[in-house]
N, C-alpha and C. Protein backbone atom coordinates (compact mmCIF):
# COMPACT_ATOMS: atom_id res chain seq x y z
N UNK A 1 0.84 -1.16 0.00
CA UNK A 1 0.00 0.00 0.00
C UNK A 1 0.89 1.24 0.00
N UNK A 2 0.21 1.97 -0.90
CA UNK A 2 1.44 3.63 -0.83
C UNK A 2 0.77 4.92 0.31
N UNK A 3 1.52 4.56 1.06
CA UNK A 3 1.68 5.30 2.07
C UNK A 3 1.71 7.07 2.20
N UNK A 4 2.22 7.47 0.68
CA UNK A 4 2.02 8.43 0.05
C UNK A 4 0.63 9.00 0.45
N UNK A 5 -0.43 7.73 -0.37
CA UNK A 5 -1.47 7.78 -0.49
C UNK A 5 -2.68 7.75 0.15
N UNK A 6 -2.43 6.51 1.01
CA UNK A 6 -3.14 6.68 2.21
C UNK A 6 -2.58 6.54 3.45
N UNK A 7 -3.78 6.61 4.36
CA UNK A 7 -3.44 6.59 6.00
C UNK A 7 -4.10 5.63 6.06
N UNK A 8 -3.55 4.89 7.04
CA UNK A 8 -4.15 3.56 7.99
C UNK A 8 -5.00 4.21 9.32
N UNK A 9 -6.17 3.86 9.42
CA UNK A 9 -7.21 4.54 10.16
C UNK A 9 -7.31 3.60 11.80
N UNK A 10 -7.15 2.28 11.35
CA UNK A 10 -7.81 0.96 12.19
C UNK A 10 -7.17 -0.17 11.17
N UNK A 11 -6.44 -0.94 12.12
CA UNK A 11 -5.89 -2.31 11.65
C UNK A 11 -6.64 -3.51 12.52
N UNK A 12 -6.59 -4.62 12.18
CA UNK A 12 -7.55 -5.59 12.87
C UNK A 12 -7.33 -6.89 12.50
N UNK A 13 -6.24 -8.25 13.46
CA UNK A 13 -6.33 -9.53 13.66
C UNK A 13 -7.60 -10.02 13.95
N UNK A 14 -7.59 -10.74 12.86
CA UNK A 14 -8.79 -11.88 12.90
C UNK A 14 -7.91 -13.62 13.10
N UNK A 15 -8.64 -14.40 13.15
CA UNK A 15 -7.96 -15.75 13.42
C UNK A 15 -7.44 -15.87 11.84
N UNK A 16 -8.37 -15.42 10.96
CA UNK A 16 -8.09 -15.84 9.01
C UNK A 16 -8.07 -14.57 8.67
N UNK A 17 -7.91 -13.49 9.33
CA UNK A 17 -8.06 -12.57 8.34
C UNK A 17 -7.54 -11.32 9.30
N UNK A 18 -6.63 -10.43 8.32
CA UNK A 18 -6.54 -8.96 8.51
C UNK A 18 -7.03 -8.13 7.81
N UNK A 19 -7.49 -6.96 8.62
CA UNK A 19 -8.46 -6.28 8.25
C UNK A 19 -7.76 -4.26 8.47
N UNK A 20 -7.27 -3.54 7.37
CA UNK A 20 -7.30 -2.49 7.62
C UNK A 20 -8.13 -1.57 7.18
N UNK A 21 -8.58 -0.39 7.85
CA UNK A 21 -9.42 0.75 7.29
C UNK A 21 -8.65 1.72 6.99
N UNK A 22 -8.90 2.24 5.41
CA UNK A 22 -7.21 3.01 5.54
C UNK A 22 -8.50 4.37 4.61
N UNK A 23 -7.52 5.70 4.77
CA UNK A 23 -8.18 6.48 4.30
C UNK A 23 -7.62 7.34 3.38
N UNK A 24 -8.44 7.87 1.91
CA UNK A 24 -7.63 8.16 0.63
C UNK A 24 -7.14 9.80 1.36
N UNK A 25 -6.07 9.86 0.45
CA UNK A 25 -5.55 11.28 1.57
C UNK A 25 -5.82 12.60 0.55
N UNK A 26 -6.31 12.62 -0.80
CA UNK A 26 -6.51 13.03 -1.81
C UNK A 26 -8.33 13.29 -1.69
N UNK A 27 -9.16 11.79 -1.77
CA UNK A 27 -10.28 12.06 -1.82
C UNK A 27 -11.36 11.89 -0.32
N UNK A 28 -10.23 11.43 0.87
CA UNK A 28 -10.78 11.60 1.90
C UNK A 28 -12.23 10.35 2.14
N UNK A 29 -12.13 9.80 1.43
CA UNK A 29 -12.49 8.51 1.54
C UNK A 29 -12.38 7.80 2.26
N UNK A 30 -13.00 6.66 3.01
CA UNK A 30 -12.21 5.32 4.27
C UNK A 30 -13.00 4.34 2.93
N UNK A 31 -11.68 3.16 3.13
CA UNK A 31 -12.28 2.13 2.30
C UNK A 31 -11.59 0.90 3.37
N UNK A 32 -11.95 -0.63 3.72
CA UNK A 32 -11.73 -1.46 4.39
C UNK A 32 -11.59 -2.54 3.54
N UNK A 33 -9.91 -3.19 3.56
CA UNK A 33 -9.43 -3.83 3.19
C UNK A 33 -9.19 -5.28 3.65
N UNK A 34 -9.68 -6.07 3.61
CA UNK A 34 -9.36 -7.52 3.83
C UNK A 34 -8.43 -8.66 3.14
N UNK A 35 -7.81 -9.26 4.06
CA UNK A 35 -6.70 -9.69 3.40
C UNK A 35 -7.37 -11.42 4.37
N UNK A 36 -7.49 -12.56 3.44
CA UNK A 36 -7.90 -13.52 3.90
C UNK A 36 -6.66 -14.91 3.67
N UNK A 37 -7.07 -15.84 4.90
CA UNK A 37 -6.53 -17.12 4.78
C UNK A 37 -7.26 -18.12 5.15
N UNK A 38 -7.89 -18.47 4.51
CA UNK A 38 -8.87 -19.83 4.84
C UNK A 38 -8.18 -20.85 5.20
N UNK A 39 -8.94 -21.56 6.24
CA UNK A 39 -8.54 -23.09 7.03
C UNK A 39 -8.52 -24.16 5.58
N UNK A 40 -7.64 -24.51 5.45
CA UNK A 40 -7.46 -26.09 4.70
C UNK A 40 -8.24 -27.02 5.09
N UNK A 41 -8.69 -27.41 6.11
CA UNK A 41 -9.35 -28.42 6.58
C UNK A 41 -10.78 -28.32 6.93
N UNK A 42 -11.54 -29.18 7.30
CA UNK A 42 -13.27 -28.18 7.39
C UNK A 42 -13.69 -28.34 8.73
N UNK A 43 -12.95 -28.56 9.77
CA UNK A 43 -12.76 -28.55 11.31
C UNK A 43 -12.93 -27.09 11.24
N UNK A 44 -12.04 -26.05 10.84
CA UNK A 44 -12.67 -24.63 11.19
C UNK A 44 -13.41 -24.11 10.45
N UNK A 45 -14.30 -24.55 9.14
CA UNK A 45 -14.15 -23.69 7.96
C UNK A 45 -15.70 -23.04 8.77
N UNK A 46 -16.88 -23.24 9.85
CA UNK A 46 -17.60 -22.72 9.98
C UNK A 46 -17.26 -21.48 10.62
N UNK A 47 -16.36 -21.74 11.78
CA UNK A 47 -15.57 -20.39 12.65
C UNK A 47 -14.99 -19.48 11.10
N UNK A 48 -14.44 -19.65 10.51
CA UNK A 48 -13.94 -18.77 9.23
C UNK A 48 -15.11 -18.13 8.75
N UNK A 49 -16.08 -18.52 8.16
CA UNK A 49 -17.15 -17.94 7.59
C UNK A 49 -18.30 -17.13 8.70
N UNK A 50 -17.96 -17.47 9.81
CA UNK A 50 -18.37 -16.76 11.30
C UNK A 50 -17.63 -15.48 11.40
N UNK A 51 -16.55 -15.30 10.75
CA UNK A 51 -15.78 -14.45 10.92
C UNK A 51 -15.56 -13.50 10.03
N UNK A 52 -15.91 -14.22 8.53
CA UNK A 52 -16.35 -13.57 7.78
C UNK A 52 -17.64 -12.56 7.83
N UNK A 53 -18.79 -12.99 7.97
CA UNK A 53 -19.55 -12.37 8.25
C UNK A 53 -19.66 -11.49 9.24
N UNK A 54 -18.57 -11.64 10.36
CA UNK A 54 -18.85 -10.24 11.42
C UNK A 54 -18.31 -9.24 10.79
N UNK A 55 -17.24 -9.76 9.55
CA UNK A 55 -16.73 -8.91 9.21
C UNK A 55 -17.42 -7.65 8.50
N UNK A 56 -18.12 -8.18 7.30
CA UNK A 56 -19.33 -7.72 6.81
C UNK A 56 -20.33 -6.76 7.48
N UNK A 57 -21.10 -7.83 8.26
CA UNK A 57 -21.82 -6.92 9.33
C UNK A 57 -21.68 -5.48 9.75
N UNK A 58 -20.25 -5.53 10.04
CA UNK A 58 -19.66 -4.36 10.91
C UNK A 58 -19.33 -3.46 9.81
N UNK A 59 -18.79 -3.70 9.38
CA UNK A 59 -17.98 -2.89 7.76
C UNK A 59 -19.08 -1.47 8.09
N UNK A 60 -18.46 -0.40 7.47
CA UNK A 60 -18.90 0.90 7.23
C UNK A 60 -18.67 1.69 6.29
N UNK A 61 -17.75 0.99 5.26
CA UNK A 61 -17.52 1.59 3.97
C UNK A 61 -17.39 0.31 2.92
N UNK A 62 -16.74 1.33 1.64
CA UNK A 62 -16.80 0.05 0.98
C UNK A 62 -15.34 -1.18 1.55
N UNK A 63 -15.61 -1.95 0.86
CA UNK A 63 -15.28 -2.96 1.19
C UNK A 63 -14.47 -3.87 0.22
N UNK A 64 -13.41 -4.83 0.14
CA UNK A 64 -12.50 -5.30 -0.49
C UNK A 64 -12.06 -6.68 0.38
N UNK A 65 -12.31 -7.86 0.00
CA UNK A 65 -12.32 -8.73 0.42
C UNK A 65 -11.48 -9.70 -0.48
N UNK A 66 -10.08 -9.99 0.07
CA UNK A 66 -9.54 -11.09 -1.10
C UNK A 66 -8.38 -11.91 -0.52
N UNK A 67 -7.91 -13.41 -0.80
CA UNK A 67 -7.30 -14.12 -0.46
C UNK A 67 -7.23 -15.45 -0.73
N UNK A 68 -6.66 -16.22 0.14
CA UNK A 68 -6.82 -17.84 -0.37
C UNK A 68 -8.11 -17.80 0.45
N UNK A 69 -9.05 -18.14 0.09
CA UNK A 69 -10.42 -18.63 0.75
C UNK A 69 -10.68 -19.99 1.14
N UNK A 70 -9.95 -21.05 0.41
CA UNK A 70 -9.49 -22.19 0.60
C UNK A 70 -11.07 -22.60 0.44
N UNK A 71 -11.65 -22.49 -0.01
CA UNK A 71 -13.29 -22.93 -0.20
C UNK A 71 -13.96 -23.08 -1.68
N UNK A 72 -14.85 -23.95 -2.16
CA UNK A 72 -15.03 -23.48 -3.58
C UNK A 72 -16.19 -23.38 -3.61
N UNK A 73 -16.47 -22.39 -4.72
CA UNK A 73 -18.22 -22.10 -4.46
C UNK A 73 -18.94 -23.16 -5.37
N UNK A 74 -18.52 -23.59 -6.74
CA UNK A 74 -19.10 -24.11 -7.61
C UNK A 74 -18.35 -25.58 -8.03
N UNK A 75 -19.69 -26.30 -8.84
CA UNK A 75 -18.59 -27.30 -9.18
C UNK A 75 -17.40 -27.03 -10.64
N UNK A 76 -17.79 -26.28 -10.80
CA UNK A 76 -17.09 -24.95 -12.03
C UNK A 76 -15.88 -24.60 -11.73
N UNK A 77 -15.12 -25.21 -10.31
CA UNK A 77 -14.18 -24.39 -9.92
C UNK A 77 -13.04 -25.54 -9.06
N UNK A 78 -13.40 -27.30 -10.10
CA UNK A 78 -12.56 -27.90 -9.95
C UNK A 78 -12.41 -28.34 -11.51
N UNK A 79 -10.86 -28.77 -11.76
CA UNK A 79 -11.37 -29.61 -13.07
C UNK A 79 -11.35 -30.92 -12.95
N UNK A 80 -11.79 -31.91 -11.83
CA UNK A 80 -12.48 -33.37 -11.52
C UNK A 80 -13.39 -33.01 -11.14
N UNK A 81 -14.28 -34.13 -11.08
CA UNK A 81 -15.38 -34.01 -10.18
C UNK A 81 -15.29 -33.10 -8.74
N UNK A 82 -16.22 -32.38 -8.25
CA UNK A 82 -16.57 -31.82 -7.48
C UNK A 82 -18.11 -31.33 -7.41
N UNK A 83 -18.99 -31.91 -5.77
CA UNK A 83 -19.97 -31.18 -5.41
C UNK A 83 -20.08 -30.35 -4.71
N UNK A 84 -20.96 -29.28 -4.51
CA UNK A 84 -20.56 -28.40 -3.56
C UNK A 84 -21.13 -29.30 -2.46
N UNK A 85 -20.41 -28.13 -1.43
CA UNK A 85 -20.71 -29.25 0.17
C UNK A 85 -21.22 -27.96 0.82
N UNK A 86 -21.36 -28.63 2.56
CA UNK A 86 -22.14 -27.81 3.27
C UNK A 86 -21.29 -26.28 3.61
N UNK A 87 -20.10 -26.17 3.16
CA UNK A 87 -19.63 -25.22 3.25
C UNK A 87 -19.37 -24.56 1.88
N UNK A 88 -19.75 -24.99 0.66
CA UNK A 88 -19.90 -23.79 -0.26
C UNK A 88 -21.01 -23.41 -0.32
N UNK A 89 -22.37 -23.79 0.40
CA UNK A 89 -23.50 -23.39 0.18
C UNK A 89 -23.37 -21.98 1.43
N UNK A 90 -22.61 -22.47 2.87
CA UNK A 90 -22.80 -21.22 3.79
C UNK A 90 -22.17 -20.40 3.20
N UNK A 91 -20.97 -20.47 2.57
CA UNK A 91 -19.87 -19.26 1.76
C UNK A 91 -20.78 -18.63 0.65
N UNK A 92 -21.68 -19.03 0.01
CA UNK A 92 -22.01 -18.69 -1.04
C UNK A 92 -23.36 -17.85 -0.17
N UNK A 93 -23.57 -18.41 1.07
CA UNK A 93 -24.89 -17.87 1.77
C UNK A 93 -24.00 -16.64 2.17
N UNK A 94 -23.18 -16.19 2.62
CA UNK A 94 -22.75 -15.23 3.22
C UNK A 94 -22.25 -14.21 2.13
N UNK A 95 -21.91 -14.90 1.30
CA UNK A 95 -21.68 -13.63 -0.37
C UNK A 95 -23.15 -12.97 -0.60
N UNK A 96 -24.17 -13.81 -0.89
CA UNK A 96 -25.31 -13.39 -0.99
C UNK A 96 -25.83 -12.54 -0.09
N UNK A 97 -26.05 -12.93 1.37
CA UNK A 97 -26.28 -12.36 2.30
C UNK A 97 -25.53 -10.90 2.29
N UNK A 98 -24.30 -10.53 2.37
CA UNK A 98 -23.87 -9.11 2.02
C UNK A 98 -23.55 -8.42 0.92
N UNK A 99 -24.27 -9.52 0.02
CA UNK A 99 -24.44 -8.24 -1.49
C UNK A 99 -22.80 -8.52 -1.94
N UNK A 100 -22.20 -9.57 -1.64
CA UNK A 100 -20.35 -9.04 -2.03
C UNK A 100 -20.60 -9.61 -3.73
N UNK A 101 -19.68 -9.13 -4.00
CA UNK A 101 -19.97 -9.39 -5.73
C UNK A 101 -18.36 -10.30 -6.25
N UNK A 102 -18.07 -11.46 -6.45
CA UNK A 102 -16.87 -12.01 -6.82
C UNK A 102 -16.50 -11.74 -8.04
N UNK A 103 -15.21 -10.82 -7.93
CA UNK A 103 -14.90 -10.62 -9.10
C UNK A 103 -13.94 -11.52 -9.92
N UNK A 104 -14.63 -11.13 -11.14
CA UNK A 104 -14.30 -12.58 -12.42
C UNK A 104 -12.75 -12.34 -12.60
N UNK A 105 -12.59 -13.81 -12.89
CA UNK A 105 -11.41 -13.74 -12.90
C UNK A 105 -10.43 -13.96 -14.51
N UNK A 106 -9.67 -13.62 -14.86
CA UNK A 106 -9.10 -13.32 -16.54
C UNK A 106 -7.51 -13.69 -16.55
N UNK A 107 -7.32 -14.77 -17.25
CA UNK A 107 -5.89 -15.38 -17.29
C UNK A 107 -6.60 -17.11 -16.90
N UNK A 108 -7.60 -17.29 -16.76
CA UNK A 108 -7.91 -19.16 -16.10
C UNK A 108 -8.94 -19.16 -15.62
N UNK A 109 -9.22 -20.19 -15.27
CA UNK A 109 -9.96 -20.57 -14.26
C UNK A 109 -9.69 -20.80 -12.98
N UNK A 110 -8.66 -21.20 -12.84
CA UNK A 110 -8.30 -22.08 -11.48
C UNK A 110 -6.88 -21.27 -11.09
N UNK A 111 -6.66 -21.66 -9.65
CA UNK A 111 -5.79 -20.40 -8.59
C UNK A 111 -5.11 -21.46 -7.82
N UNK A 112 -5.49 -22.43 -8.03
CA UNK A 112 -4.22 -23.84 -7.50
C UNK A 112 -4.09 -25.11 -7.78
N UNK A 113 -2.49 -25.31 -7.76
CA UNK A 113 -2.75 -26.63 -8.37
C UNK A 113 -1.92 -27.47 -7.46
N UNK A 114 -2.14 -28.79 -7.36
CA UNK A 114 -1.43 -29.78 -6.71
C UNK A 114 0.18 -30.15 -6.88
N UNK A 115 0.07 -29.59 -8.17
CA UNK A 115 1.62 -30.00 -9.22
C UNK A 115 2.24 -31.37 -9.38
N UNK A 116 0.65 -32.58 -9.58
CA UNK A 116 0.95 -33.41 -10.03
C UNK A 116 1.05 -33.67 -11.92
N UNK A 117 1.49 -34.72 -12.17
CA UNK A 117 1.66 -35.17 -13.78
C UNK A 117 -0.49 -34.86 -14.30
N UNK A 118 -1.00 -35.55 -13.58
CA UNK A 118 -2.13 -35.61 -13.80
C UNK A 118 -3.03 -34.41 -12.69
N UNK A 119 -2.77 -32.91 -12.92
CA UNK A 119 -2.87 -32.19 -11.84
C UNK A 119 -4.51 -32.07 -11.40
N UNK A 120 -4.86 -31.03 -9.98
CA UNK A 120 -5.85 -31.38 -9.59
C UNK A 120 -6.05 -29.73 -9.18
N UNK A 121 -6.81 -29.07 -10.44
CA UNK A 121 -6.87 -27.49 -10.23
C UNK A 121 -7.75 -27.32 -9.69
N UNK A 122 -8.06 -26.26 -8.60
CA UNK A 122 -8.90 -25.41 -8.03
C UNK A 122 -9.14 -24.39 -8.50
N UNK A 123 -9.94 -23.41 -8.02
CA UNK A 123 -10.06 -22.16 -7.76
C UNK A 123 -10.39 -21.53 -6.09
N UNK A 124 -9.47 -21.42 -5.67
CA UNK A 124 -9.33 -21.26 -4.57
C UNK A 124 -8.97 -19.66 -3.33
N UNK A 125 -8.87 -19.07 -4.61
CA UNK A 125 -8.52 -17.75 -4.13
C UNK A 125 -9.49 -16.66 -5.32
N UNK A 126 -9.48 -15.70 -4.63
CA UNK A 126 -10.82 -14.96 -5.12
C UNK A 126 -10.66 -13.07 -4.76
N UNK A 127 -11.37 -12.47 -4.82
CA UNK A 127 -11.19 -11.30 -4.71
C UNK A 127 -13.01 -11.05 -4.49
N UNK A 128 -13.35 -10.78 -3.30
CA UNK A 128 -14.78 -10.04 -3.40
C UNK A 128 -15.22 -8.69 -2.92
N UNK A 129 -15.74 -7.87 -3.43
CA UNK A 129 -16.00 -6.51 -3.26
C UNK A 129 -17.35 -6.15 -2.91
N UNK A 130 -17.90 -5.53 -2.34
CA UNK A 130 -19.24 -4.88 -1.64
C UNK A 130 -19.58 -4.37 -2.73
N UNK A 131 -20.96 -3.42 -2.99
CA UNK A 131 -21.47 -3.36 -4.10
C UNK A 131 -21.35 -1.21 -3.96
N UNK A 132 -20.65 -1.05 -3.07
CA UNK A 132 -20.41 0.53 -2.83
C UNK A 132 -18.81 0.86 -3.13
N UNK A 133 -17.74 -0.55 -3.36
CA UNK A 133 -16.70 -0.51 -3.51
C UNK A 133 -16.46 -0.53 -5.34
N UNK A 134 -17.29 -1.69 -5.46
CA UNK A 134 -17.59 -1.56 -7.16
C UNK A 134 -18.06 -0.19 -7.79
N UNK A 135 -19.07 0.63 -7.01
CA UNK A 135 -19.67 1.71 -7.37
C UNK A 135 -18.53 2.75 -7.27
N UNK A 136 -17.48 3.07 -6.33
CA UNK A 136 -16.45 3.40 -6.06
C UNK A 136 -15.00 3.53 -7.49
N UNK A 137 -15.26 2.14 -7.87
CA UNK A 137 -14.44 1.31 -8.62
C UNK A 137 -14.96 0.58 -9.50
N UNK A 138 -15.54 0.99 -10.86
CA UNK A 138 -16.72 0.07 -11.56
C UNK A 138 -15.59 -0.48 -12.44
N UNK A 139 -14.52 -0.41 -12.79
CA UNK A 139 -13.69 -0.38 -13.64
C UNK A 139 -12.90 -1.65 -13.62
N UNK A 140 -13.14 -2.26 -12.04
CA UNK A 140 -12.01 -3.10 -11.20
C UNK A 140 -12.28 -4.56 -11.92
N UNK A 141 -10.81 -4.80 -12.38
CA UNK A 141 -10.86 -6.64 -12.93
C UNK A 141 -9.33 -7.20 -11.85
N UNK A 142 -9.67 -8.45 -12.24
CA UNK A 142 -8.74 -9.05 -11.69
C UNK A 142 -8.22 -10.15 -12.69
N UNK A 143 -6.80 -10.04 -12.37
CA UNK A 143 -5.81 -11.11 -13.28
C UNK A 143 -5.07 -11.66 -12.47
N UNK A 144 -5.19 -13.52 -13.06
CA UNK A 144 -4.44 -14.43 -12.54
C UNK A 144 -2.56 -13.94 -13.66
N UNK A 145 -1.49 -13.89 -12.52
CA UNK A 145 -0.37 -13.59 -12.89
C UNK A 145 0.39 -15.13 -12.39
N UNK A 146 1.11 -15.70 -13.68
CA UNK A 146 1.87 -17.12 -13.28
C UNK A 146 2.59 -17.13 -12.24
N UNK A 147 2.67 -18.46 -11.56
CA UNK A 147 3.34 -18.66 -10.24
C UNK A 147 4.69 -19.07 -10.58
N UNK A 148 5.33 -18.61 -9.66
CA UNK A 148 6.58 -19.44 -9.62
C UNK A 148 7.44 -20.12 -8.98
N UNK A 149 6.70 -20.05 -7.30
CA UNK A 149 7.42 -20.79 -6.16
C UNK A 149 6.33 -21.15 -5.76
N UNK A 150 4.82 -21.04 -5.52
CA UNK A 150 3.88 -20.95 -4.98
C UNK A 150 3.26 -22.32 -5.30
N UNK A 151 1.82 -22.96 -4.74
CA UNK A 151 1.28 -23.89 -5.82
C UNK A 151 -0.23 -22.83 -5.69
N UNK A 152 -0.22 -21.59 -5.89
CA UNK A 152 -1.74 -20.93 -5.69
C UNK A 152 -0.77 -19.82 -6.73
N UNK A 153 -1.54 -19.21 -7.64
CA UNK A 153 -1.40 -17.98 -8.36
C UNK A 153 -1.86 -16.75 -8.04
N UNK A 154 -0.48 -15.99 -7.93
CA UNK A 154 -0.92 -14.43 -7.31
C UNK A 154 -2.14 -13.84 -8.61
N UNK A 155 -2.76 -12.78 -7.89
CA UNK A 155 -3.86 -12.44 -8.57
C UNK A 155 -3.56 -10.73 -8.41
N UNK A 156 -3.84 -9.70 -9.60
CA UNK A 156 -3.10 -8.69 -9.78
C UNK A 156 -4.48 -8.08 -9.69
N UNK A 157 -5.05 -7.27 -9.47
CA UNK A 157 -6.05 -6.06 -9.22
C UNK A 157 -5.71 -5.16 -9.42
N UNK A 158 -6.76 -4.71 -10.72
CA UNK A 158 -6.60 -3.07 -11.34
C UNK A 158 -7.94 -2.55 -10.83
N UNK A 159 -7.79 -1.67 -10.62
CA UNK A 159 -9.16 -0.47 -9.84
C UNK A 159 -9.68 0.32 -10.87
N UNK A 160 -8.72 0.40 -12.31
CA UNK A 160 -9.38 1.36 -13.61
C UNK A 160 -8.63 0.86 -14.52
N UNK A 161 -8.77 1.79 -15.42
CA UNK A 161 -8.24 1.43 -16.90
C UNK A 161 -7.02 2.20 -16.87
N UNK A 162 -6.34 2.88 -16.24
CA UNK A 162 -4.97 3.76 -16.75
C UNK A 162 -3.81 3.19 -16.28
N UNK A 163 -3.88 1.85 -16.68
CA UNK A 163 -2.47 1.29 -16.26
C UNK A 163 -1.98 1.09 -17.41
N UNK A 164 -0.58 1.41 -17.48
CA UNK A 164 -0.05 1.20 -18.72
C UNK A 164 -0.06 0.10 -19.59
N UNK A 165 -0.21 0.29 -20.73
CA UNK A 165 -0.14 -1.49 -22.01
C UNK A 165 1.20 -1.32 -22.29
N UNK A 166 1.81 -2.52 -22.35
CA UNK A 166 2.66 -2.68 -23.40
C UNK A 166 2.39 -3.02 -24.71
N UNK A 167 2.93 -2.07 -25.64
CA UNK A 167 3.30 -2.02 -27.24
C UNK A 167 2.63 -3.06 -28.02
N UNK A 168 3.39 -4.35 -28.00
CA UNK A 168 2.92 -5.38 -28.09
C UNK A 168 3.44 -6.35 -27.38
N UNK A 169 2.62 -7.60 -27.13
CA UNK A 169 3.06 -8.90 -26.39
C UNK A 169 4.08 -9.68 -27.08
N UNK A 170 4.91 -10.45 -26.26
CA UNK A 170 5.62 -11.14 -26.92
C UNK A 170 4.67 -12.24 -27.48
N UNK A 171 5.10 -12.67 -28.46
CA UNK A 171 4.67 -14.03 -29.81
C UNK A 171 5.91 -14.76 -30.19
N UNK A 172 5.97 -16.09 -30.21
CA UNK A 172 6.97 -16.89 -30.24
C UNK A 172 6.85 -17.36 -31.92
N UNK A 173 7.36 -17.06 -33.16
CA UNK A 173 6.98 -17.29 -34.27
C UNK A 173 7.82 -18.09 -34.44
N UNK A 174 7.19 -19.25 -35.00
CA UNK A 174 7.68 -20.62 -35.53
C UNK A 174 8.28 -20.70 -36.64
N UNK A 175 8.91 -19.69 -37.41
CA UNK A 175 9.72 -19.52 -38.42
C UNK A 175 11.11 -19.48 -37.42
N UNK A 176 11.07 -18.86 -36.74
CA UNK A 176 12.60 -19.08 -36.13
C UNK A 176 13.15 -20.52 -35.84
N UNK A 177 12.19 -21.36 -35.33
CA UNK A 177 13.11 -22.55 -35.71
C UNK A 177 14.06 -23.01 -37.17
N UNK A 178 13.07 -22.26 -38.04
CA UNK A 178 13.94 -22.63 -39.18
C UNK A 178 15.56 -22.07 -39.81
N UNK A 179 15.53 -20.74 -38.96
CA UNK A 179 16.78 -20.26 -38.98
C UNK A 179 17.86 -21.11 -38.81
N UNK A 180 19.02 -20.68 -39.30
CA UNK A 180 20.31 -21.63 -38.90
C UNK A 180 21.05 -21.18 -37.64
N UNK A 181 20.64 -19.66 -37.09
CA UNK A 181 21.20 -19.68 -35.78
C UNK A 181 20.57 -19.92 -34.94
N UNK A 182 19.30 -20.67 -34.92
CA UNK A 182 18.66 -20.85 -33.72
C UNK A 182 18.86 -21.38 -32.72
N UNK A 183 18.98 -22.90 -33.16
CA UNK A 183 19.70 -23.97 -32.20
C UNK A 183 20.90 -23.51 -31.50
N UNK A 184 21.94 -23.41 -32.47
CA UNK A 184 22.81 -22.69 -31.49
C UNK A 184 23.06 -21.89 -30.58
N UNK A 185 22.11 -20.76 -30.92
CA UNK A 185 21.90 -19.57 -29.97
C UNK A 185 21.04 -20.47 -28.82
N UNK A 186 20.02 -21.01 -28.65
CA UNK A 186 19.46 -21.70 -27.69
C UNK A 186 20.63 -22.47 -26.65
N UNK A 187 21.41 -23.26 -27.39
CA UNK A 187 22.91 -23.86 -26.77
C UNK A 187 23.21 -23.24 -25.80
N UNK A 188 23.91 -21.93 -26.81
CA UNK A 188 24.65 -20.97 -25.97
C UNK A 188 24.05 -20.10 -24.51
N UNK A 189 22.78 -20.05 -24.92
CA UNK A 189 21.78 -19.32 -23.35
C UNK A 189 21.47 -20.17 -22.86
């Protein structure tokens, strides 16, 4: 967070989750930021979604909710079989219940993988926003960015459109194999 930019108002330990209220120093705004870690196992996952929701409850501005959630809402969001269980129906009850809106995600489907030969993808991490944070921010997408030590993919959040493009993307053109310095040059790097 740029510090420049904002002030931290109220910070807040949760058992899964930190929670700051930070305020724009420009537009004088408070917006409340959540930063989540869902239980792996489903021994806590009701206390998590208990916790979720106080979170909600209490909230007084908009709102920004994102992390490993470790939960899946749909069966859309394995690629084996998967039903939802009694805990994607309360997670999905508590999205509903506070209006949070999950924002779509662009680069995949899925946010983890097992990193077997025959792998076992999730979607497991998420980004959800209140419907005064979107109004705030109608602009806001989210992109899965490749992992590289992790087995969950960081996820990049733009709030508008004025982030810079690059020119053009790299394209790997299959005429270069045919060159005669290719191979070699490959050797040599």
């Amino acid at each position: 967070m740029n510090l420049e930019k904002f002030d931290v108002i109220h910070f807040s330990e949760g058992n899964f989750s930190l929670s700051a209220t930070v305020q724009c120093k420009k537009e004088k705004k408070k917006l409340l930021l959540v930063s989540i870690y869902g239980p792996a196992h489903d021994e806590n996952k009701e206390e998590f979604i208990t916790e979720l929701s106080q979170i909600c409850h209490k909230r007084s501005c908009p709102m920004l909710m994102g992390g490993d959630f470790n939960i899946m809402r749909y069966s859309s969001d394995k690629n084996k079989p998967f039903s939802p269980n009694k805990y994607s129906d309360l997670f999905n009850w508590m999205i509903n219940t506070y209006e949070l809106r999950d924002l779509n995600l662009n680069g995949g489907n899925y946010t983890w993988s097992n990193n077997q030969d025959f792998p076992t993808l999730e979607r497991l991490d998420m980004i959800l926003m209140s419907e005064d944070w979107e109004n705030l921010f109608p602009l806001s997408t989210l992109k899965k960015i490749p992992r590289e030590f992790s087995d969950h993919n960081p996820l990049l959040l733009y709030t508008d459109q004025e982030r810079t493009k690059s020119s053009k993307p790299f394209c790997f053109e299959n005429a270069w194999l045919k060159h005669h310095d290719f191979l070699p040059k490959i050797k040599e790097i």
